[in-house]
PDB file of N, CA and C in Angstrom:
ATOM      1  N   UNK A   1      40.029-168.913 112.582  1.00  0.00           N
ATOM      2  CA  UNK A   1      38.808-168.568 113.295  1.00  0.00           C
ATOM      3  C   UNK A   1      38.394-169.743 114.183  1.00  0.00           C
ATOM      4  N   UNK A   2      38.233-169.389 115.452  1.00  0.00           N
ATOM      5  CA  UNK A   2      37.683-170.558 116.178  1.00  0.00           C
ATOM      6  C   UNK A   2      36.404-170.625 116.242  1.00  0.00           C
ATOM      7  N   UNK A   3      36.307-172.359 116.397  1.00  0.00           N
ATOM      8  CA  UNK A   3      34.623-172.852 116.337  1.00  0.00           C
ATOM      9  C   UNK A   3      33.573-172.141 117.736  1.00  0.00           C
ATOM     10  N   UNK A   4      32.333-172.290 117.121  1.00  0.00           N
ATOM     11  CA  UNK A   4      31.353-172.044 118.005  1.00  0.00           C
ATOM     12  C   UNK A   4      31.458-172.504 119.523  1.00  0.00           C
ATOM     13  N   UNK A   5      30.856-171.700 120.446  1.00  0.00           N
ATOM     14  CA  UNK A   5      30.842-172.608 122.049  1.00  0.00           C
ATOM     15  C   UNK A   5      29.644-172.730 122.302  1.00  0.00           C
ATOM     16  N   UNK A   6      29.119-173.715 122.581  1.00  0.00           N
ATOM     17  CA  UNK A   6      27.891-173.798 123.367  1.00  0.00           C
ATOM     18  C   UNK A   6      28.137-173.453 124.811  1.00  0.00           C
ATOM     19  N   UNK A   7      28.987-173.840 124.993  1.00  0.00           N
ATOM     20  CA  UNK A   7      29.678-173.343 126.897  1.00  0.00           C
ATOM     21  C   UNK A   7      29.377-172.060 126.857  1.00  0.00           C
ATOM     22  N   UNK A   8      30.227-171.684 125.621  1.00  0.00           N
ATOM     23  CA  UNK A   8      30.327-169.969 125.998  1.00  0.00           C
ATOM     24  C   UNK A   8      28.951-169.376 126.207  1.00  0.00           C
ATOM     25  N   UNK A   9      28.139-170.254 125.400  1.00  0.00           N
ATOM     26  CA  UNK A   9      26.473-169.604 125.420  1.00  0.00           C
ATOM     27  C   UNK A   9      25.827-168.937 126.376  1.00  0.00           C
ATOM     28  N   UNK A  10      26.569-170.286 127.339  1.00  0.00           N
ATOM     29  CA  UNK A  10      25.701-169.999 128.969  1.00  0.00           C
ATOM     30  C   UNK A  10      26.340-169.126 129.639  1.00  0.00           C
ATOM     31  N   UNK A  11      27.730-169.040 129.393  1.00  0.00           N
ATOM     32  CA  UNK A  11      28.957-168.029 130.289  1.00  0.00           C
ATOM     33  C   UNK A  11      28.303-166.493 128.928  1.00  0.00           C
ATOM     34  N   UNK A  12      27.442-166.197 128.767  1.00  0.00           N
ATOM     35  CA  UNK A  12      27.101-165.368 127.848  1.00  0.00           C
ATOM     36  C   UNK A  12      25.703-164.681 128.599  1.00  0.00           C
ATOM     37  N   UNK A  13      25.185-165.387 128.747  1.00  0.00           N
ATOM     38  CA  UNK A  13      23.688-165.103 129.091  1.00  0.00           C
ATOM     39  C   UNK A  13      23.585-164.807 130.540  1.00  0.00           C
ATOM     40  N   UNK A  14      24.661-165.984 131.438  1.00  0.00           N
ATOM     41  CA  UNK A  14      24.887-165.321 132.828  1.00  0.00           C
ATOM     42  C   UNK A  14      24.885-164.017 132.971  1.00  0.00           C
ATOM     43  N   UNK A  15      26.123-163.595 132.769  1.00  0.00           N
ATOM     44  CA  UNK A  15      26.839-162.274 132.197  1.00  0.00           C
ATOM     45  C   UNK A  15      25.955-161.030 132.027  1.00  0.00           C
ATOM     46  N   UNK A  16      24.593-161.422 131.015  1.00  0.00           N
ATOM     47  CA  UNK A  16      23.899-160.652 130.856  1.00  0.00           C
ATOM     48  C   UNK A  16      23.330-160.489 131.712  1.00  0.00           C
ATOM     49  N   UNK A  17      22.180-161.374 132.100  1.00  0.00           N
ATOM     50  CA  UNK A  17      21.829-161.161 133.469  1.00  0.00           C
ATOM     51  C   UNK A  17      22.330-160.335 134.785  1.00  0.00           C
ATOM     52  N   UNK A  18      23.397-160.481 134.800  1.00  0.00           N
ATOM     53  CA  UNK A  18      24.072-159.968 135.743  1.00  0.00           C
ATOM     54  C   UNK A  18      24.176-158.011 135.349  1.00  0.00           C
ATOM     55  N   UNK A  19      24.797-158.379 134.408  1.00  0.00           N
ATOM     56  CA  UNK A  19      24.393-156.726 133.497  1.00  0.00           C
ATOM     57  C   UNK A  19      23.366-155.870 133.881  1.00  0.00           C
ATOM     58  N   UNK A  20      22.226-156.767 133.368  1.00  0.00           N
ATOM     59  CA  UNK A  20      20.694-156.118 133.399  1.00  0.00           C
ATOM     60  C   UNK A  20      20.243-155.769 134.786  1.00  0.00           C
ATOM     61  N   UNK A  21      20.465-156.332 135.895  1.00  0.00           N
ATOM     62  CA  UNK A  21      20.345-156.238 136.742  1.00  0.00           C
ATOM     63  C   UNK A  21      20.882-154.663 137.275  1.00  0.00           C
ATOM     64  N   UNK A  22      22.451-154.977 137.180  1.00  0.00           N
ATOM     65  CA  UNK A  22      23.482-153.705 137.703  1.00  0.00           C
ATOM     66  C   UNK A  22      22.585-152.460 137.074  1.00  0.00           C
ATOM     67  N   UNK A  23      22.069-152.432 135.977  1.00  0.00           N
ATOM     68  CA  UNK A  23      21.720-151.202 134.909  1.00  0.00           C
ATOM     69  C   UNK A  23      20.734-151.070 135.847  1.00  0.00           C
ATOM     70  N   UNK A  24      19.713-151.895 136.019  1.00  0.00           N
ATOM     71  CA  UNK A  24      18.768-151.632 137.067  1.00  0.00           C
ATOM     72  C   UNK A  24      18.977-150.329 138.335  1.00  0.00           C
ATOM     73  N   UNK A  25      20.441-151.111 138.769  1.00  0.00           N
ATOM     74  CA  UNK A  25      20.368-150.462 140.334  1.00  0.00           C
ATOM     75  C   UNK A  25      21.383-149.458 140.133  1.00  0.00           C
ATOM     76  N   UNK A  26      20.946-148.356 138.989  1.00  0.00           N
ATOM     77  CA  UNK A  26      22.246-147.361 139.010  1.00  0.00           C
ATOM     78  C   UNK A  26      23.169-147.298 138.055  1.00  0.00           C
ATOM     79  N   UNK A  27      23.136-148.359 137.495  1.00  0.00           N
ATOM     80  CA  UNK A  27      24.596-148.246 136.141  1.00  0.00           C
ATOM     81  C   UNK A  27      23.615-148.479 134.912  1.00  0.00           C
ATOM     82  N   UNK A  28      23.016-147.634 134.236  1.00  0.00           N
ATOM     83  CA  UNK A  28      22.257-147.618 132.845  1.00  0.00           C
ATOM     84  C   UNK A  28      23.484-147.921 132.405  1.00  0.00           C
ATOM     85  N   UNK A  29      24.668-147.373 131.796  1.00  0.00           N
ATOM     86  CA  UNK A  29      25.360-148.175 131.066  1.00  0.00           C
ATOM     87  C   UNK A  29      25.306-149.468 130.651  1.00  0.00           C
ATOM     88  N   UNK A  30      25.073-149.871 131.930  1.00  0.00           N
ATOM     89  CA  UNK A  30      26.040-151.536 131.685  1.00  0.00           C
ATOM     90  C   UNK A  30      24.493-152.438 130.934  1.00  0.00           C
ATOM     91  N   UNK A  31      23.601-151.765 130.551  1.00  0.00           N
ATOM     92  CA  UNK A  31      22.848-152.264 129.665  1.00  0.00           C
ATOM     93  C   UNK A  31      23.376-152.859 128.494  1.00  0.00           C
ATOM     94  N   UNK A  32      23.959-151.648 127.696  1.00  0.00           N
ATOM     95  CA  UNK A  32      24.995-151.505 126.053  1.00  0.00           C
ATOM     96  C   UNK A  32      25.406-153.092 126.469  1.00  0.00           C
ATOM     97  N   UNK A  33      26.454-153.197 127.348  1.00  0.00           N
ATOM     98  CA  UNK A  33      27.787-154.276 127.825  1.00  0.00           C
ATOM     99  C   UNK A  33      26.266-155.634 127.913  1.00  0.00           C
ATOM    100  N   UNK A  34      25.376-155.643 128.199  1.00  0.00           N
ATOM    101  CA  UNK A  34      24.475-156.843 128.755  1.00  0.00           C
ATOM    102  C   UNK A  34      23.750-156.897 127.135  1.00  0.00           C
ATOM    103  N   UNK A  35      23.576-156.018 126.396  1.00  0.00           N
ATOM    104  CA  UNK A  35      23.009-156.350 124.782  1.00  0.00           C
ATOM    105  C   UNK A  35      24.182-157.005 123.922  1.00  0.00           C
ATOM    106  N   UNK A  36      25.554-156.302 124.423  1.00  0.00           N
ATOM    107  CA  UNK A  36      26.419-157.060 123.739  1.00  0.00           C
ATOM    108  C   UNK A  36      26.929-158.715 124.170  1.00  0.00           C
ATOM    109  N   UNK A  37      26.721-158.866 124.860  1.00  0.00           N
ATOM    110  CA  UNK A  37      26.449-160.432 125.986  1.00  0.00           C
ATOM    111  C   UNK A  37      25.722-161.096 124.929  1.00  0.00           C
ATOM    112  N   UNK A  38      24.361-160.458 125.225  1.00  0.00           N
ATOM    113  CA  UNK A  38      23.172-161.745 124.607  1.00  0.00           C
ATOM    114  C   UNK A  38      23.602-161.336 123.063  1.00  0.00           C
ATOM    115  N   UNK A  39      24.518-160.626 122.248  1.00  0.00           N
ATOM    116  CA  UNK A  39      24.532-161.213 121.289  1.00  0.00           C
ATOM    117  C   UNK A  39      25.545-162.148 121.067  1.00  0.00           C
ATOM    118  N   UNK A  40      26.530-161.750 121.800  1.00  0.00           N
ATOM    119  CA  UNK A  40      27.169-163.205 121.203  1.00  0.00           C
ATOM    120  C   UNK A  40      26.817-164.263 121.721  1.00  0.00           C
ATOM    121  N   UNK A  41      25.938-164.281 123.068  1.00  0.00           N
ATOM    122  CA  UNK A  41      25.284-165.704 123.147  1.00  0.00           C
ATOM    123  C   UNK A  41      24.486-166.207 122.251  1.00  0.00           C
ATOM    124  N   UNK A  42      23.683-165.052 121.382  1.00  0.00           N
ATOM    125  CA  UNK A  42      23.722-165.954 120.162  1.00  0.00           C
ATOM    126  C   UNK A  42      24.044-166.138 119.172  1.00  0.00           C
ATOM    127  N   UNK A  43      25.200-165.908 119.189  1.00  0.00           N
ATOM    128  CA  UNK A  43      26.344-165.926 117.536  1.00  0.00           C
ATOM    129  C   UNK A  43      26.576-167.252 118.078  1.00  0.00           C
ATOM    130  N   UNK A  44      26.939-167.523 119.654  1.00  0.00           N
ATOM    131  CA  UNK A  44      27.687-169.000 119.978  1.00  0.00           C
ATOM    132  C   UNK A  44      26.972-170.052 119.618  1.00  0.00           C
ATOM    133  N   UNK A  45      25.505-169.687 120.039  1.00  0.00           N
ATOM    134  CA  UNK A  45      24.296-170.926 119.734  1.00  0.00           C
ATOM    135  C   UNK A  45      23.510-171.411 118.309  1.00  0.00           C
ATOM    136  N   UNK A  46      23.947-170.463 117.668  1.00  0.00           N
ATOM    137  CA  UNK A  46      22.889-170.351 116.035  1.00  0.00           C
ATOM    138  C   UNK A  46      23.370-171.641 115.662  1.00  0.00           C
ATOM    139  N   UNK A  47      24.716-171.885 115.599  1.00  0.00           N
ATOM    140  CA  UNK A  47      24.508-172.832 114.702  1.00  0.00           C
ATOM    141  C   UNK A  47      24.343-174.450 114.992  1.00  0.00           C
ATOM    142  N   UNK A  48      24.464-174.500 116.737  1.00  0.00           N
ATOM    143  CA  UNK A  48      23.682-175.240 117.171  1.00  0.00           C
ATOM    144  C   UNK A  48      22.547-175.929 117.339  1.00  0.00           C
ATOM    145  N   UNK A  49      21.593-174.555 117.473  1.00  0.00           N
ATOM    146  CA  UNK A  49      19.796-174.623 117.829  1.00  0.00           C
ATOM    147  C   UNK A  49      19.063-173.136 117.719  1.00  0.00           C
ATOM    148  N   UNK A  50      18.917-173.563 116.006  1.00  0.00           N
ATOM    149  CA  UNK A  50      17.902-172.004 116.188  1.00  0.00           C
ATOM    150  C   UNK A  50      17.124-171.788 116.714  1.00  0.00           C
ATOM    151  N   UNK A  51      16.590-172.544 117.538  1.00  0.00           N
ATOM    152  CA  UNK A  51      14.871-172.080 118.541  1.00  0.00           C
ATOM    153  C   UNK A  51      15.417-171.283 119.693  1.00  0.00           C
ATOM    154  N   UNK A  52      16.848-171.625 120.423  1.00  0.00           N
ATOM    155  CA  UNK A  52      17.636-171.088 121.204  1.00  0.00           C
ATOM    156  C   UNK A  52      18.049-169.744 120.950  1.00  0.00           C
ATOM    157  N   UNK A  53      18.770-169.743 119.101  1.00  0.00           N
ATOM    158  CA  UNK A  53      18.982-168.394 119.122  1.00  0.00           C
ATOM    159  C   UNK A  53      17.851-167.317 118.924  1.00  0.00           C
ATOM    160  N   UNK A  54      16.957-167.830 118.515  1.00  0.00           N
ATOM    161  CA  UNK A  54      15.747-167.087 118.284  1.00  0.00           C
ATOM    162  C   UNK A  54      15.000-166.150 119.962  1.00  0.00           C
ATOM    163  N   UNK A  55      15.198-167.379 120.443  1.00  0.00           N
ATOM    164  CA  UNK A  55      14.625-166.813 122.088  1.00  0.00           C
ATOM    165  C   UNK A  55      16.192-165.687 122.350  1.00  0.00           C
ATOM    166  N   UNK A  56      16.928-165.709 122.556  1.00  0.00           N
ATOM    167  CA  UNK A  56      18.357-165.073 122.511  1.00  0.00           C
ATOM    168  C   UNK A  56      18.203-163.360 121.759  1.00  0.00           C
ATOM    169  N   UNK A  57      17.440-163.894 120.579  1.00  0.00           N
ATOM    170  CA  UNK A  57      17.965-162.834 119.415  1.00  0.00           C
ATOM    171  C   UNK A  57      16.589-161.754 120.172  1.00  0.00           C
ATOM    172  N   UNK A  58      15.242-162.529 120.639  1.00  0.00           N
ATOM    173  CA  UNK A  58      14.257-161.630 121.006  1.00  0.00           C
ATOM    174  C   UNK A  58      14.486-161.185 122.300  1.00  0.00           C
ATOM    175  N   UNK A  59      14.981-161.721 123.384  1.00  0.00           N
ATOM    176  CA  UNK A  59      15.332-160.920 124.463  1.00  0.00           C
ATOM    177  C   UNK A  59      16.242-159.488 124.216  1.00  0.00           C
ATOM    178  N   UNK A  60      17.461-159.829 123.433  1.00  0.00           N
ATOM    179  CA  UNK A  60      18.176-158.372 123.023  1.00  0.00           C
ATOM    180  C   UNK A  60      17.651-157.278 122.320  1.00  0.00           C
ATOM    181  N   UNK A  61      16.582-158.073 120.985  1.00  0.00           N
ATOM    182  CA  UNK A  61      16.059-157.056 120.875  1.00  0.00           C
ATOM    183  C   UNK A  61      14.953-156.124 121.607  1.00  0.00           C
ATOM    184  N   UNK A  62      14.672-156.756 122.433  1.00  0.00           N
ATOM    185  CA  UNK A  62      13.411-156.091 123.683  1.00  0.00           C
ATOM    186  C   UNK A  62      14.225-155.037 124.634  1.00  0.00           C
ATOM    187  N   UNK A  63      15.778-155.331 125.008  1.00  0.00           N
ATOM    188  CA  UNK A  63      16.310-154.187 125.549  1.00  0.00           C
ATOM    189  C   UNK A  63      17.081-153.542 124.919  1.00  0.00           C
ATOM    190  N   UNK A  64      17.058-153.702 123.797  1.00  0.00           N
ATOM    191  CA  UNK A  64      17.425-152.548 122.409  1.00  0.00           C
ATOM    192  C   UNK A  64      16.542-151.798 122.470  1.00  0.00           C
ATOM    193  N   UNK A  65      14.853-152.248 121.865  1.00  0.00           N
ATOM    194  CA  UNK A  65      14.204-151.455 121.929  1.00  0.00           C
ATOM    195  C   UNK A  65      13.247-150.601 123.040  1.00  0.00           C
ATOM    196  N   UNK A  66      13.291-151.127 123.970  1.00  0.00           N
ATOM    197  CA  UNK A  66      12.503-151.156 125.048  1.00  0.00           C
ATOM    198  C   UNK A  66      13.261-150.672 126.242  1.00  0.00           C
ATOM    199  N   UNK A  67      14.627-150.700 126.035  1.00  0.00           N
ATOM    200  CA  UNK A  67      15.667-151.181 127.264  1.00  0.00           C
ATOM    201  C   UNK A  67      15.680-151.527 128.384  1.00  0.00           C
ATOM    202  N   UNK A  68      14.830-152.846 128.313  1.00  0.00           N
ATOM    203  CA  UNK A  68      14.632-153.476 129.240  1.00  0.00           C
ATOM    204  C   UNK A  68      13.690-154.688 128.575  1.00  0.00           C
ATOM    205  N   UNK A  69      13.982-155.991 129.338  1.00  0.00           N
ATOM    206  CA  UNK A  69      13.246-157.467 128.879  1.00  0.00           C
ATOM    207  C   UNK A  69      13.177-158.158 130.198  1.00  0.00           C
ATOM    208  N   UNK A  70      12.080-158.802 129.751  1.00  0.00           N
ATOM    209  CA  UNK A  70      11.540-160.038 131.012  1.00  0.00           C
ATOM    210  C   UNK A  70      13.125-160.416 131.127  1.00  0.00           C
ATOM    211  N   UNK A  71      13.443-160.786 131.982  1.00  0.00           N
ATOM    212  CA  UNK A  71      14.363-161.678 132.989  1.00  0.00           C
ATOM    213  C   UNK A  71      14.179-162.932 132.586  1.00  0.00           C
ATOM    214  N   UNK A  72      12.850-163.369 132.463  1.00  0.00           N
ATOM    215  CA  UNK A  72      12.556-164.681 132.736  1.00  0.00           C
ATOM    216  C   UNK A  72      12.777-165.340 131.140  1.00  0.00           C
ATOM    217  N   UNK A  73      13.362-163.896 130.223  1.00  0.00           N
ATOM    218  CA  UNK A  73      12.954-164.580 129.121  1.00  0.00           C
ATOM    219  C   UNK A  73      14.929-165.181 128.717  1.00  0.00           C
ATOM    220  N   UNK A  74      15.519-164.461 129.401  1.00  0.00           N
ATOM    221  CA  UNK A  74      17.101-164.820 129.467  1.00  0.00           C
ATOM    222  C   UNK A  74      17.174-166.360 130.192  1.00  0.00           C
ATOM    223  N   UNK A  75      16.613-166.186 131.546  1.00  0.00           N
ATOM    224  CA  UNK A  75      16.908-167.185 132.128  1.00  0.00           C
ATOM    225  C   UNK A  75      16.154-168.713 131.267  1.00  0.00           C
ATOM    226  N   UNK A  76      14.710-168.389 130.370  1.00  0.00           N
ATOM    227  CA  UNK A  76      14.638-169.383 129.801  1.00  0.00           C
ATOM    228  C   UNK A  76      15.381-170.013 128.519  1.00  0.00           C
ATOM    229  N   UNK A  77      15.833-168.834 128.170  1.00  0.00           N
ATOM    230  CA  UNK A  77      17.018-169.193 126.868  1.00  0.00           C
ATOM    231  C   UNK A  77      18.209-170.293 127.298  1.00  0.00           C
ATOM    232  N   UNK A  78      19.115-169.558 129.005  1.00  0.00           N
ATOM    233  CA  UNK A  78      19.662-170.550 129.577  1.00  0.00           C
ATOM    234  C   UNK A  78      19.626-171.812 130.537  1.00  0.00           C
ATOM    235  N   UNK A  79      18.229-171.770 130.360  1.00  0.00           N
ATOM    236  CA  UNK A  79      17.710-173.442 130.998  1.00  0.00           C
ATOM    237  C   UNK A  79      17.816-174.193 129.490  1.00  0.00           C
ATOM    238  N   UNK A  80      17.316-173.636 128.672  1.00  0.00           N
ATOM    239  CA  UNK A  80      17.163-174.170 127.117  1.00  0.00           C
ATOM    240  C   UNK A  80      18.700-175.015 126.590  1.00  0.00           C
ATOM    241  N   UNK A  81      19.683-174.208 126.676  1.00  0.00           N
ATOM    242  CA  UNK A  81      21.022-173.797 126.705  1.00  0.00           C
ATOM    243  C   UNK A  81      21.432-175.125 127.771  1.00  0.00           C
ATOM    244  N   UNK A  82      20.760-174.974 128.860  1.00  0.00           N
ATOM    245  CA  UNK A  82      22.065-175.996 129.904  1.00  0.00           C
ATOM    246  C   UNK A  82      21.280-177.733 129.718  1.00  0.00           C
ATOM    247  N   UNK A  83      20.013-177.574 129.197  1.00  0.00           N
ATOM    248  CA  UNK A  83      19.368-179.114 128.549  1.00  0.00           C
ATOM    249  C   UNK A  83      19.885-179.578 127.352  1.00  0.00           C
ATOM    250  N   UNK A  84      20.175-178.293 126.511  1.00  0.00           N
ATOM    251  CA  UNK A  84      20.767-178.860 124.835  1.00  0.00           C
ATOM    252  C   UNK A  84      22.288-179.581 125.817  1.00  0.00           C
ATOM    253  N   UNK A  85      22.956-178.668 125.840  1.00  0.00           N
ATOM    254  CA  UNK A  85      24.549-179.387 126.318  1.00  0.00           C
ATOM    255  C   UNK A  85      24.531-180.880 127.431  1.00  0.00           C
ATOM    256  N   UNK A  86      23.034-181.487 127.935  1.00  0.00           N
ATOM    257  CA  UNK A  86      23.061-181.877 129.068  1.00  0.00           C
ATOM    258  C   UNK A  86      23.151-183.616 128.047  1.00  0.00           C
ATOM    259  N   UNK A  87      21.910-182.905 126.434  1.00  0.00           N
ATOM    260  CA  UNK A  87      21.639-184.393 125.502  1.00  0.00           C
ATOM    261  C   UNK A  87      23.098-184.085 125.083  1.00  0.00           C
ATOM    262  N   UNK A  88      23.855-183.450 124.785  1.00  0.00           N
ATOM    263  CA  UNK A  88      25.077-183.733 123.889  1.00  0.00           C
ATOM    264  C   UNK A  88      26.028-184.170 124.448  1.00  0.00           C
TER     265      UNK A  88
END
């Protein structure tokens, strides 16, 4: 089994973003594909920085339940995300 990525975190959350967006303009699908994103962005981060996966774990669940989440709340997970990797 290979170790955790913090890299992958951010190549995770992009991704989503990008997702959420497309679902926006016509492809509801690609929501499913953008919930499955932010979770493994935070399977990658947990065992890094739970405050990270926590912000992570509540954006997915907001477009689980809601299907749809602030934007702003992804993009703050990966500012969070590109400062942890910036001290390490």
């Amino acid at each position: 089994m290979r170790k955790y990525c913090k890299n992958c975190c951010t190549k995770h959350l992009a991704q989503a973003l990008i997702l959420l967006e497309e679902s926006r303009h016509g492809h509801p699908t690609h929501k499913w594909l953008a919930i499955g994103h932010l979770a493994e962005a935070a399977s990658e981060i947990e065992s890094y920085d739970v405050t990270i996966y926590g912000m992570i774990r509540e954006a997915r669940k907001n477009v689980e339940e809601h299907g749809v989440c602030d934007i702003m709340e992804i993009l703050e997970a990966l500012e969070a995300v590109t400062k942890y990797l910036e001290t390490q």
